[in-house]
N, C-alpha and C. Protein backbone atom coordinates (compact mmCIF):
# COMPACT_ATOMS: atom_id res chain seq x y z
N UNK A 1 0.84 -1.18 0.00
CA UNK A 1 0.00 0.00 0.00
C UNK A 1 0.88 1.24 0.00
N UNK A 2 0.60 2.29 -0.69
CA UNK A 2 1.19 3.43 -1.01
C UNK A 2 0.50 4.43 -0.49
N UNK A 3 1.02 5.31 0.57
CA UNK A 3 0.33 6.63 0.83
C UNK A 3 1.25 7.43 0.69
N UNK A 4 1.20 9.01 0.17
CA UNK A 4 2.05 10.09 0.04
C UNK A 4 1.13 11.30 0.76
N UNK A 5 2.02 12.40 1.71
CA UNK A 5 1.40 13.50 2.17
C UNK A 5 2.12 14.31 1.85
N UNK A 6 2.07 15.47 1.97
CA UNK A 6 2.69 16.68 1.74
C UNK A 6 2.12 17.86 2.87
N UNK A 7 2.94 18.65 4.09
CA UNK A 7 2.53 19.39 5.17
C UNK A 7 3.43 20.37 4.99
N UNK A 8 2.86 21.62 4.95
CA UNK A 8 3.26 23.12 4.72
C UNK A 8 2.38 24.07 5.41
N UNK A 9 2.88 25.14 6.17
CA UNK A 9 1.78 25.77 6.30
C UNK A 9 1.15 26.63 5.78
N UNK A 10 -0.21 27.02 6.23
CA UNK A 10 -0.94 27.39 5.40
C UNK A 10 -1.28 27.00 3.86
N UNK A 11 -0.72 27.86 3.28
CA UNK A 11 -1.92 27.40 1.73
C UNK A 11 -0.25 27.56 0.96
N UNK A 12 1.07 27.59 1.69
CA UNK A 12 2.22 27.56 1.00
C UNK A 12 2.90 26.89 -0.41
N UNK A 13 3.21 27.27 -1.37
CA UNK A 13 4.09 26.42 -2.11
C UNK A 13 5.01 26.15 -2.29
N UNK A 14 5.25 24.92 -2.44
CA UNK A 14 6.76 23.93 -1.68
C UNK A 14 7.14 23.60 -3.07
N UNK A 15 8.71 24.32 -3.57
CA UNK A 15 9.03 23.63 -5.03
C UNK A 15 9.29 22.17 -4.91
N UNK A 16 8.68 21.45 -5.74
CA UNK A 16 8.88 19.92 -5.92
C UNK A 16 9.59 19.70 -7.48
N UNK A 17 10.36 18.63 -7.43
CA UNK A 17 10.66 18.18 -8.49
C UNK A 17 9.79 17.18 -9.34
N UNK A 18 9.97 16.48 -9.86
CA UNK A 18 8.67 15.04 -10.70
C UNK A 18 8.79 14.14 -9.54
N UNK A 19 9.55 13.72 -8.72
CA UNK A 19 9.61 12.74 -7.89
C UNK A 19 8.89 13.42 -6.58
N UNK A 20 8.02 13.61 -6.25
CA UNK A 20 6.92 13.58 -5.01
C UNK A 20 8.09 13.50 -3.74
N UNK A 21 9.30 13.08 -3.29
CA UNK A 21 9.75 13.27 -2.67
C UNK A 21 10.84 13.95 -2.55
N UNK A 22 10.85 14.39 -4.03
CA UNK A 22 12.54 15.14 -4.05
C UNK A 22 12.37 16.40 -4.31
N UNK A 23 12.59 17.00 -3.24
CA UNK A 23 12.54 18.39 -3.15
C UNK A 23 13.14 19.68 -4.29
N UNK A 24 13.15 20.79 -4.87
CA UNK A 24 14.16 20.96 -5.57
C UNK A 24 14.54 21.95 -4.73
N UNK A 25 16.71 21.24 -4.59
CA UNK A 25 17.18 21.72 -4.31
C UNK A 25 18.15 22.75 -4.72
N UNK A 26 17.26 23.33 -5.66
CA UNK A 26 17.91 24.34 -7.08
C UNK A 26 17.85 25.74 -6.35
N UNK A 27 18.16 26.42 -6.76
CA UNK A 27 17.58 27.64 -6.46
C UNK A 27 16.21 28.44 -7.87
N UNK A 28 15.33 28.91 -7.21
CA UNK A 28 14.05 29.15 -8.77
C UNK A 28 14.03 30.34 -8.58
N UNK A 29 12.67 30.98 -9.66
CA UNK A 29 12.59 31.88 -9.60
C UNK A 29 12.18 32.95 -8.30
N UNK A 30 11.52 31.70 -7.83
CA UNK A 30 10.44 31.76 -6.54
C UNK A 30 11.43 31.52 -4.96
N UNK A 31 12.22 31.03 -4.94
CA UNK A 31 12.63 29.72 -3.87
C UNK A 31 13.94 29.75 -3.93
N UNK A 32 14.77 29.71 -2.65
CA UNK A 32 16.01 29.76 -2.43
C UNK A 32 16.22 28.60 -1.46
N UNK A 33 16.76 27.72 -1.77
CA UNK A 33 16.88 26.64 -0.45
C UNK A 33 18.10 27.03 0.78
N UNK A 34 18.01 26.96 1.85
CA UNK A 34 18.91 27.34 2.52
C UNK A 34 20.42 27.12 2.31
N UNK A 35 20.98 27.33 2.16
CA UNK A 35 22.84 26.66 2.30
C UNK A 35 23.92 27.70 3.19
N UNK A 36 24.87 26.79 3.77
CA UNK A 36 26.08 27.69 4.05
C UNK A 36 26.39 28.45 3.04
N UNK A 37 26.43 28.25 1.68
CA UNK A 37 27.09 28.65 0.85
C UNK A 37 26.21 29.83 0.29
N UNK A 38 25.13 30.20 0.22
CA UNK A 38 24.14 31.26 -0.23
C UNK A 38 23.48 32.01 0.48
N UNK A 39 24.31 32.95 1.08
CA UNK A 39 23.39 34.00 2.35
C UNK A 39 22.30 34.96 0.99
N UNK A 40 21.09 35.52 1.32
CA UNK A 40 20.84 36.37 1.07
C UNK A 40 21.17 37.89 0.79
N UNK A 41 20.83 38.10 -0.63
CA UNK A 41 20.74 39.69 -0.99
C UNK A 41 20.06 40.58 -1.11
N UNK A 42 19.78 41.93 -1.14
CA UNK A 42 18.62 42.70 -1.33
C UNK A 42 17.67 42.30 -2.03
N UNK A 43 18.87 41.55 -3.54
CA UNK A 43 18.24 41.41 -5.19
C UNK A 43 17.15 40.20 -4.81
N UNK A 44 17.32 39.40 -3.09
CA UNK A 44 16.31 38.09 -3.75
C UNK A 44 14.94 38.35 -3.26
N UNK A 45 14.94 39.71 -2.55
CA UNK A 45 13.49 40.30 -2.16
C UNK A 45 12.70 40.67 -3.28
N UNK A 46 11.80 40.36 -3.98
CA UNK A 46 11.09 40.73 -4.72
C UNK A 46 9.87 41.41 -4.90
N UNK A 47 9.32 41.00 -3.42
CA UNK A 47 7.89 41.61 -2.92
C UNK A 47 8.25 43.20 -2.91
N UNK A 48 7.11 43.73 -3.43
CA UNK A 48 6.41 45.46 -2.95
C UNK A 48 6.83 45.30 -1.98
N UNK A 49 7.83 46.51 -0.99
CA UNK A 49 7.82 46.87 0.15
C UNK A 49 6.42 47.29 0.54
N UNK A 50 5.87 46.80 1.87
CA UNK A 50 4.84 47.58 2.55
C UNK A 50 5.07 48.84 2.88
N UNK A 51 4.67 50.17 2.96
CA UNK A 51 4.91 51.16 3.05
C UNK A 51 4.58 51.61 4.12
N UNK A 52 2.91 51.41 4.60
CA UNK A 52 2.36 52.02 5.75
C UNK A 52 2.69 50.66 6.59
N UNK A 53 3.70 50.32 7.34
CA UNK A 53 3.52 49.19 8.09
C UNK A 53 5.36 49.99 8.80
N UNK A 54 5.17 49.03 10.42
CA UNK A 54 6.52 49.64 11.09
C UNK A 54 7.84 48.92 10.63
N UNK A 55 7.34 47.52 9.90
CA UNK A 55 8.52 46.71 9.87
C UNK A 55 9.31 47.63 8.21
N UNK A 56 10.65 47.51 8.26
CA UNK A 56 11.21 47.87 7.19
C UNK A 56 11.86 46.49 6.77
N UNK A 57 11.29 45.53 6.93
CA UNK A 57 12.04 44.51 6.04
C UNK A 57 10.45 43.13 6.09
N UNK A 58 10.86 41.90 5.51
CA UNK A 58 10.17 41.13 5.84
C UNK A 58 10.61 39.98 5.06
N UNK A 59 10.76 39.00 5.66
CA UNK A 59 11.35 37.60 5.33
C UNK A 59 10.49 36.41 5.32
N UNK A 60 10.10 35.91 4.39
CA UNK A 60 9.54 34.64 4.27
C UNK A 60 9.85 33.41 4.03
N UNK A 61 9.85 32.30 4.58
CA UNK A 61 10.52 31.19 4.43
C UNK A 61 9.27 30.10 4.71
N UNK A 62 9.51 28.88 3.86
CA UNK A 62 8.98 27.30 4.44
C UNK A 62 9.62 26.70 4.52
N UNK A 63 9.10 25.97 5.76
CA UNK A 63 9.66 24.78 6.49
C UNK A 63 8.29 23.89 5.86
N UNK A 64 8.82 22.88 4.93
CA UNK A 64 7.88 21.83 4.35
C UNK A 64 8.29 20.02 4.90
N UNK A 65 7.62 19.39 4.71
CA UNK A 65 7.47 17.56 4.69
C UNK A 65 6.83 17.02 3.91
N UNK A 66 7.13 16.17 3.54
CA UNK A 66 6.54 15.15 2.19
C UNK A 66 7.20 13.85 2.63
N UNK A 67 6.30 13.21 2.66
CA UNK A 67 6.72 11.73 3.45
C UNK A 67 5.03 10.42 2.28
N UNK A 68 6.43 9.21 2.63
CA UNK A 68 5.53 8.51 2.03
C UNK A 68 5.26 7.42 2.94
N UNK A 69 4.48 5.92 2.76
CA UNK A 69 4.71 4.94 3.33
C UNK A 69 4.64 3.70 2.39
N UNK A 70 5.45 2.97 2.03
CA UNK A 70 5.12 2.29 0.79
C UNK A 70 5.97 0.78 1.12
N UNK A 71 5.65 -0.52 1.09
CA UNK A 71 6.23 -1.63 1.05
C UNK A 71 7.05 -1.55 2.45
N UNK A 72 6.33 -1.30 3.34
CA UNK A 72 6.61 -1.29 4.80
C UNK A 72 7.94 -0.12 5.00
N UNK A 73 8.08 0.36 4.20
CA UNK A 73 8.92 1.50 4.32
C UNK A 73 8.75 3.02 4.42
N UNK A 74 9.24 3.85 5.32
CA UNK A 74 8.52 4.90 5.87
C UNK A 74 9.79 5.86 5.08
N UNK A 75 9.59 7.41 4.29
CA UNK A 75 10.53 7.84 3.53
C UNK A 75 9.76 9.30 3.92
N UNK A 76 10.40 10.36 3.69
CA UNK A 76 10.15 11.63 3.95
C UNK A 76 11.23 13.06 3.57
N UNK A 77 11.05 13.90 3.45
CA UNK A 77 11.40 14.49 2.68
C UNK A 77 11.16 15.73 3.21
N UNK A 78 12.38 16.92 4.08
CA UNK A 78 12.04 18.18 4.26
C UNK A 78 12.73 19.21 3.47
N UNK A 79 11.94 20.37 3.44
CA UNK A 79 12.54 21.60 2.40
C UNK A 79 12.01 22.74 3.71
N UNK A 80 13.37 23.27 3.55
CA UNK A 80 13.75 24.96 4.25
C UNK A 80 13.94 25.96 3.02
N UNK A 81 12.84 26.75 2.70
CA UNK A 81 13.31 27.64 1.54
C UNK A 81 12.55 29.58 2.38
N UNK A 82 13.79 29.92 0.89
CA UNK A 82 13.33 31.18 1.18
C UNK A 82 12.37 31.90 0.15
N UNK A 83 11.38 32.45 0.02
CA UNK A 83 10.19 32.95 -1.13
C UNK A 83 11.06 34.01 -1.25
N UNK A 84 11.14 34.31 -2.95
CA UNK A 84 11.94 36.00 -3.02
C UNK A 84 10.64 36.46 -3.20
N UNK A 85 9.14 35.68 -3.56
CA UNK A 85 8.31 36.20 -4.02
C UNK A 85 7.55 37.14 -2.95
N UNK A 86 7.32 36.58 -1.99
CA UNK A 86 6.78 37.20 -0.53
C UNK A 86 7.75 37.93 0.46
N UNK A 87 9.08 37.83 0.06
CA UNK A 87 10.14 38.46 1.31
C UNK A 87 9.99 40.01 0.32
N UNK A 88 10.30 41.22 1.26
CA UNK A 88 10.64 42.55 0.81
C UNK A 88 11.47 43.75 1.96
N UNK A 89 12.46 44.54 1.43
CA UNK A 89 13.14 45.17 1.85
C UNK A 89 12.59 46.67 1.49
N UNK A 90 12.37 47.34 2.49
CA UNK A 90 12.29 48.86 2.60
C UNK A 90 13.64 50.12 2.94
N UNK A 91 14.41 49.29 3.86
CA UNK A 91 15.22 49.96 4.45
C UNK A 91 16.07 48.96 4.41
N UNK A 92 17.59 48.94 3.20
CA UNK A 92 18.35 47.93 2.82
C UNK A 92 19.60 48.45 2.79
N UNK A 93 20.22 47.93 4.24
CA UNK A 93 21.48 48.16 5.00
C UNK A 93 21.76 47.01 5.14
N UNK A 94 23.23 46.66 5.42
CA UNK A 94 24.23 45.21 5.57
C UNK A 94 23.42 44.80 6.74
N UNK A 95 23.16 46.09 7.81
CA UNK A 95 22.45 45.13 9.28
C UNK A 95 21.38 44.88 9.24
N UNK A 96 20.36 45.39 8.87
CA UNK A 96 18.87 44.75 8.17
C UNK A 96 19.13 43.41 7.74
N UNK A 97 19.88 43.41 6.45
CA UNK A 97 19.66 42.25 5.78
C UNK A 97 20.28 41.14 6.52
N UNK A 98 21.72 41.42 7.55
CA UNK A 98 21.56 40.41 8.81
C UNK A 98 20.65 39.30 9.54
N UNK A 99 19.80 40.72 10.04
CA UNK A 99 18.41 40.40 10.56
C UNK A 99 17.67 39.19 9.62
N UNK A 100 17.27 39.80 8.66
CA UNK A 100 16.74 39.23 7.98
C UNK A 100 17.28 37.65 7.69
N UNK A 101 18.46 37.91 7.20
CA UNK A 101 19.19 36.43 7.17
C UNK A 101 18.80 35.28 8.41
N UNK A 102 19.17 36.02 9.65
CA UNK A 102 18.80 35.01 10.39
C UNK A 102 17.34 34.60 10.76
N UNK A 103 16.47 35.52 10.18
CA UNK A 103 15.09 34.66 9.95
C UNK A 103 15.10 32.80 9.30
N UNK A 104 15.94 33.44 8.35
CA UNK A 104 16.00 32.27 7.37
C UNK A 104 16.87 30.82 8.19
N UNK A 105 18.06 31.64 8.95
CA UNK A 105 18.71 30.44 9.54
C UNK A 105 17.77 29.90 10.53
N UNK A 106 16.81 30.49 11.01
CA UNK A 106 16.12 29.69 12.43
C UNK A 106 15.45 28.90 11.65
N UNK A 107 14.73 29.27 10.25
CA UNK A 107 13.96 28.34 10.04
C UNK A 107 14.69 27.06 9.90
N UNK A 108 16.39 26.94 9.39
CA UNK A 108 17.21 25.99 9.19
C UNK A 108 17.03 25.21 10.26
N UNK A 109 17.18 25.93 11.26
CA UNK A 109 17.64 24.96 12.06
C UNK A 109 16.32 24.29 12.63
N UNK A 110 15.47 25.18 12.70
CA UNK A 110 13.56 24.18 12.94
C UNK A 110 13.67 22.82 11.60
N UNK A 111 14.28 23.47 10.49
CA UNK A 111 13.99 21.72 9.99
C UNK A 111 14.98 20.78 10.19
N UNK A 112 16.05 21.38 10.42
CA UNK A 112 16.86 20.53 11.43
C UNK A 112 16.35 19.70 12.90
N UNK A 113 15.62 20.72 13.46
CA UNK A 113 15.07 19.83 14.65
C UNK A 113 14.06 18.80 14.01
N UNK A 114 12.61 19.09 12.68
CA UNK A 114 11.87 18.35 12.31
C UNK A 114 12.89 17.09 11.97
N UNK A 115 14.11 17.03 11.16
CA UNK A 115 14.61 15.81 10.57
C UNK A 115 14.89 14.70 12.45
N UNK A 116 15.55 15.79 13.03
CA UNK A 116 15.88 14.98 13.97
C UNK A 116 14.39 14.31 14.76
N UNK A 117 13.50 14.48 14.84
CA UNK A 117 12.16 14.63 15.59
C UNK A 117 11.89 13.23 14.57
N UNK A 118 11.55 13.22 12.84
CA UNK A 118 11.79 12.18 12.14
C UNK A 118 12.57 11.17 12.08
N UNK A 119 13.64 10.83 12.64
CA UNK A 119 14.91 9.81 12.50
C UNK A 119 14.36 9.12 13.98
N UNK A 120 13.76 10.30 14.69
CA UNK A 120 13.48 8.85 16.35
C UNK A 120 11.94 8.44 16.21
N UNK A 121 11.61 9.02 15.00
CA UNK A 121 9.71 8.23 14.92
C UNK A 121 9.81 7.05 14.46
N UNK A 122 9.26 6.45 15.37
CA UNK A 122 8.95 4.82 14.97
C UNK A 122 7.35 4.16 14.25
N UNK A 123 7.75 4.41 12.55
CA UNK A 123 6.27 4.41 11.94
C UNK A 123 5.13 3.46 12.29
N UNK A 124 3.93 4.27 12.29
CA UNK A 124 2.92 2.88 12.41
C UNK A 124 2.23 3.66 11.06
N UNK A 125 1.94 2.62 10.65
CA UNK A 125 1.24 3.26 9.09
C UNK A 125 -0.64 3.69 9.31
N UNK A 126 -1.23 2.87 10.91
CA UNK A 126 -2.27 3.10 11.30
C UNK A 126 -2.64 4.75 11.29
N UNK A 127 -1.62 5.19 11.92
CA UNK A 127 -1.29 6.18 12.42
C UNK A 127 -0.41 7.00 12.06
N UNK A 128 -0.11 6.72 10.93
CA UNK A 128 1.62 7.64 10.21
C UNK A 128 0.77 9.23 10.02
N UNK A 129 -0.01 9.58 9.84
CA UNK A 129 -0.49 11.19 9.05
C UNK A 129 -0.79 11.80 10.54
N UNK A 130 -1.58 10.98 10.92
CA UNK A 130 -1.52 11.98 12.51
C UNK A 130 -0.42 12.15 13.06
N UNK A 131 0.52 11.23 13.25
CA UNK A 131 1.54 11.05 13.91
C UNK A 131 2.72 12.55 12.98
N UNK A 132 2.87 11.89 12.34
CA UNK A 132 3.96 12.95 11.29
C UNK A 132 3.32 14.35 11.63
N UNK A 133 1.92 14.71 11.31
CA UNK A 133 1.62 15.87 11.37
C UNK A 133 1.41 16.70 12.81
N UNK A 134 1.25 15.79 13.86
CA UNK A 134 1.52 16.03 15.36
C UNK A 134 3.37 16.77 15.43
N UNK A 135 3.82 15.97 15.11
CA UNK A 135 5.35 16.26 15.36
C UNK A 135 5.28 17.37 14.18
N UNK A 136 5.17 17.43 12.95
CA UNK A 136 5.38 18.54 12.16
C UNK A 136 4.72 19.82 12.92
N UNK A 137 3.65 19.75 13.66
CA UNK A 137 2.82 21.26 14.36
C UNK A 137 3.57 21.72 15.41
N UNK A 138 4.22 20.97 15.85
CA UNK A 138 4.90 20.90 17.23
C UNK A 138 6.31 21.53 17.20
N UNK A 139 6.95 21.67 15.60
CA UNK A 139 8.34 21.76 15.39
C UNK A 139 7.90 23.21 14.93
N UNK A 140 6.56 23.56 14.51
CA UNK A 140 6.43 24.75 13.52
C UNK A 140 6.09 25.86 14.68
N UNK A 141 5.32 25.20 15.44
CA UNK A 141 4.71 26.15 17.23
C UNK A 141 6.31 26.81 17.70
N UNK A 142 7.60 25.90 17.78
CA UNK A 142 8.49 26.11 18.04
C UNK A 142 9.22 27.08 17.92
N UNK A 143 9.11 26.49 15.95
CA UNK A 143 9.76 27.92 15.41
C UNK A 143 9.18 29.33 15.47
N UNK A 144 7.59 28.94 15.80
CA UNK A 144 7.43 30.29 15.47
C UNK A 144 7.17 30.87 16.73
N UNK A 145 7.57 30.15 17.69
CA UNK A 145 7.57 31.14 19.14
C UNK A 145 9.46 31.54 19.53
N UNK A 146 10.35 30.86 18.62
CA UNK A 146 11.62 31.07 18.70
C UNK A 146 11.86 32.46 17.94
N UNK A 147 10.89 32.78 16.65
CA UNK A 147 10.81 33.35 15.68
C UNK A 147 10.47 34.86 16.68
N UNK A 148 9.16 34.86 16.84
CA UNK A 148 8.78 35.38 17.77
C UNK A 148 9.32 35.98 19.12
N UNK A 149 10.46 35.27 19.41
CA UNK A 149 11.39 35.62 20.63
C UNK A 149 12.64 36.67 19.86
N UNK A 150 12.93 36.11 19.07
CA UNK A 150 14.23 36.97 18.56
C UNK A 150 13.97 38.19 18.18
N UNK A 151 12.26 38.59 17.51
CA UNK A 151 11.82 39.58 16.89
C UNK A 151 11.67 40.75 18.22
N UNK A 152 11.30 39.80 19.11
CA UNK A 152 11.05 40.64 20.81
C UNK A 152 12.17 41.11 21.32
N UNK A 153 13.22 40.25 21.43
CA UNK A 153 14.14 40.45 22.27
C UNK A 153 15.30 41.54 21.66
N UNK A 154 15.08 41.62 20.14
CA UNK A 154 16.10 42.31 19.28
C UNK A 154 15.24 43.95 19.14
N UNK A 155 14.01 43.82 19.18
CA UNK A 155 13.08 44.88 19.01
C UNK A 155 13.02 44.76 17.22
N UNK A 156 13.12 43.78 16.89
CA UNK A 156 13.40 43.62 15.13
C UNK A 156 14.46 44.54 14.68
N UNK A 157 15.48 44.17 15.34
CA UNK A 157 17.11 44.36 15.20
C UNK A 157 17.46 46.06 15.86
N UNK A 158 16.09 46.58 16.29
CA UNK A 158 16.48 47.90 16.75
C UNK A 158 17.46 48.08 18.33
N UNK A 159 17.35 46.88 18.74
CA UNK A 159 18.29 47.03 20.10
C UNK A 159 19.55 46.23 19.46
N UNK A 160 20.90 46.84 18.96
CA UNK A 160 21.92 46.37 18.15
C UNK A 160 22.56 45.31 19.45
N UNK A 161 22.77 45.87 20.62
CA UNK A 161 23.20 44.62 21.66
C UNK A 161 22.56 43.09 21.22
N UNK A 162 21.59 43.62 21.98
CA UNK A 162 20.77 41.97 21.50
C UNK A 162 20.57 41.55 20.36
N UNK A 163 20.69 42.42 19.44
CA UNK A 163 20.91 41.60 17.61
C UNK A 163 22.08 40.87 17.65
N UNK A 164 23.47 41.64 18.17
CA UNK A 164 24.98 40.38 18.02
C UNK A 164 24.67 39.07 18.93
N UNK A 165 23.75 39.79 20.39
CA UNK A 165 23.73 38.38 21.23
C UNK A 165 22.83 37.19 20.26
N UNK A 166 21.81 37.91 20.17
CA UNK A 166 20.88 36.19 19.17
C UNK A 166 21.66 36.28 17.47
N UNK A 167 22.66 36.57 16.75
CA UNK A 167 23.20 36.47 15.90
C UNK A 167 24.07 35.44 16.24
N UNK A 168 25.17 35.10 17.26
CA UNK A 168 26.15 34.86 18.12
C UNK A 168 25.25 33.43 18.29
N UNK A 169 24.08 33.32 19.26
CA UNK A 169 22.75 32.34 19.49
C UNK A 169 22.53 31.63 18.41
N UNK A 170 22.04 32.06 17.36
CA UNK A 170 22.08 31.31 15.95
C UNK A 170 22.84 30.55 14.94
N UNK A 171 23.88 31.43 15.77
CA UNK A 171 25.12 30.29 14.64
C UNK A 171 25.40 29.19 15.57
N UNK A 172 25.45 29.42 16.67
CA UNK A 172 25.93 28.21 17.81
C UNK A 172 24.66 27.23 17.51
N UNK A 173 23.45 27.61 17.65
CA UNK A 173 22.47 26.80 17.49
C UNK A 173 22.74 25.92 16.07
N UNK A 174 23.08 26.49 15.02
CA UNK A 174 23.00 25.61 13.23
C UNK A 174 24.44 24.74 13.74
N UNK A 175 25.61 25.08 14.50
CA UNK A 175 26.38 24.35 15.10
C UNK A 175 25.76 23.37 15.34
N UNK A 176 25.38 23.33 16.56
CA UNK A 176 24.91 21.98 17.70
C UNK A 176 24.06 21.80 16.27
N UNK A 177 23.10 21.85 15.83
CA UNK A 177 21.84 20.59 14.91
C UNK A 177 22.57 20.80 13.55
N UNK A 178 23.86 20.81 13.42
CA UNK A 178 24.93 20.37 12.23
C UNK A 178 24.53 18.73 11.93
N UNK A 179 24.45 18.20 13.29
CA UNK A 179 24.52 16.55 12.64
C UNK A 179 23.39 16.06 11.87
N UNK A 180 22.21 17.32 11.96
CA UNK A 180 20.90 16.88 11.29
C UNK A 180 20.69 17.60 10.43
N UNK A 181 22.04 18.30 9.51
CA UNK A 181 21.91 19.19 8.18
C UNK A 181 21.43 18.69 6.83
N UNK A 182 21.67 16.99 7.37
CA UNK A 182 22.21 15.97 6.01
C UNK A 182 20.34 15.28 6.12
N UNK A 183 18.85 16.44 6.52
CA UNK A 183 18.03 15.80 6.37
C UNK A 183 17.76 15.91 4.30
N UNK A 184 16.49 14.83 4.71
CA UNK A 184 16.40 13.94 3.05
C UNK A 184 15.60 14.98 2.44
């Protein structure tokens, strides 16, 4: 028996390749996948700046899963990307776009925690969609109250102290969940 899901939030789109589990790990027109090797530039904001709004920047990213269950075998599949289509810059300085960057790394490292959260699930296929999607809500609540903390604690990068301290926080963090970089 063959089941395939796909969990994103909201009404998001997750670039896929023809293979239902293979993510593309290209960079598109739309979609930047995370890497050491590709920090963000002004150029990959594409969205209208909001004008009447306080934030001068705004970063969008998914944290996606696509998992199958097929011939007693349980397979899954996460994507960390960045939308150039929905992210936008108003006020585009090296320390903004900082900020901004490390939006993108927390989400790294939330699918870093999802892969690791995946490698100790022990499938029941009764139960695989609840189960997967329990742990997928649980990793996303996370991020987005971690998300949520950095935006507080930095004042959205306006207190420069606490921007180096959770900058400093973030890289140590993609450190420690390094061993779960290599998710599928």
């Amino acid at each position: 028996m063959l089941s395939f899901f796909s969990i994103a939030p909201g009404n998001a789109k997750i670039p896929v390749s023809n293979d239902p589990l293979e993510y593309n790990e290209e960079e598109t027109e739309e979609f930047i996948p995370w890497s050491y090797d590709r920090m963000l530039k002004w150029e990959d904001f594409l969205c209208e700046p909001v004008k009447n709004s306080d934030a001068v920047a705004l970063t969008s990213t998914t944290l996606g899963i696509t998992f199958k269950y097929s011939s007693g075998r349980f397979v899954y599949d996460i994507n960390c990307s960045f939308s150039k289509k929905k992210s936008w810059g108003l006020l585009k300085t090296h320390y903004i776009l900082a900020h901004e960057q490390a939006h993108f790394d927390i989400t790294e490292i939330f699918a870093r925690k999802l892969h690791q959260e995946m490698r100790n699930y022990r499938p029941n296929f009764s139960t695989l969609k609840k189960d997967v999607s329990a742990i997928y809500e649980s990793v996303i609540q996370q991020e987005k109250a971690f998300q949520e903390l950095y935006d507080g604690e930095t004042s959205h990068s306006r207190k420069k102290g606490k921007q180096d301290e959770w900058l400093g926080k973030i890289e140590q963090l993609l450190e420690e969940t390094d061993p779960f970089a290599d998710y599928p």
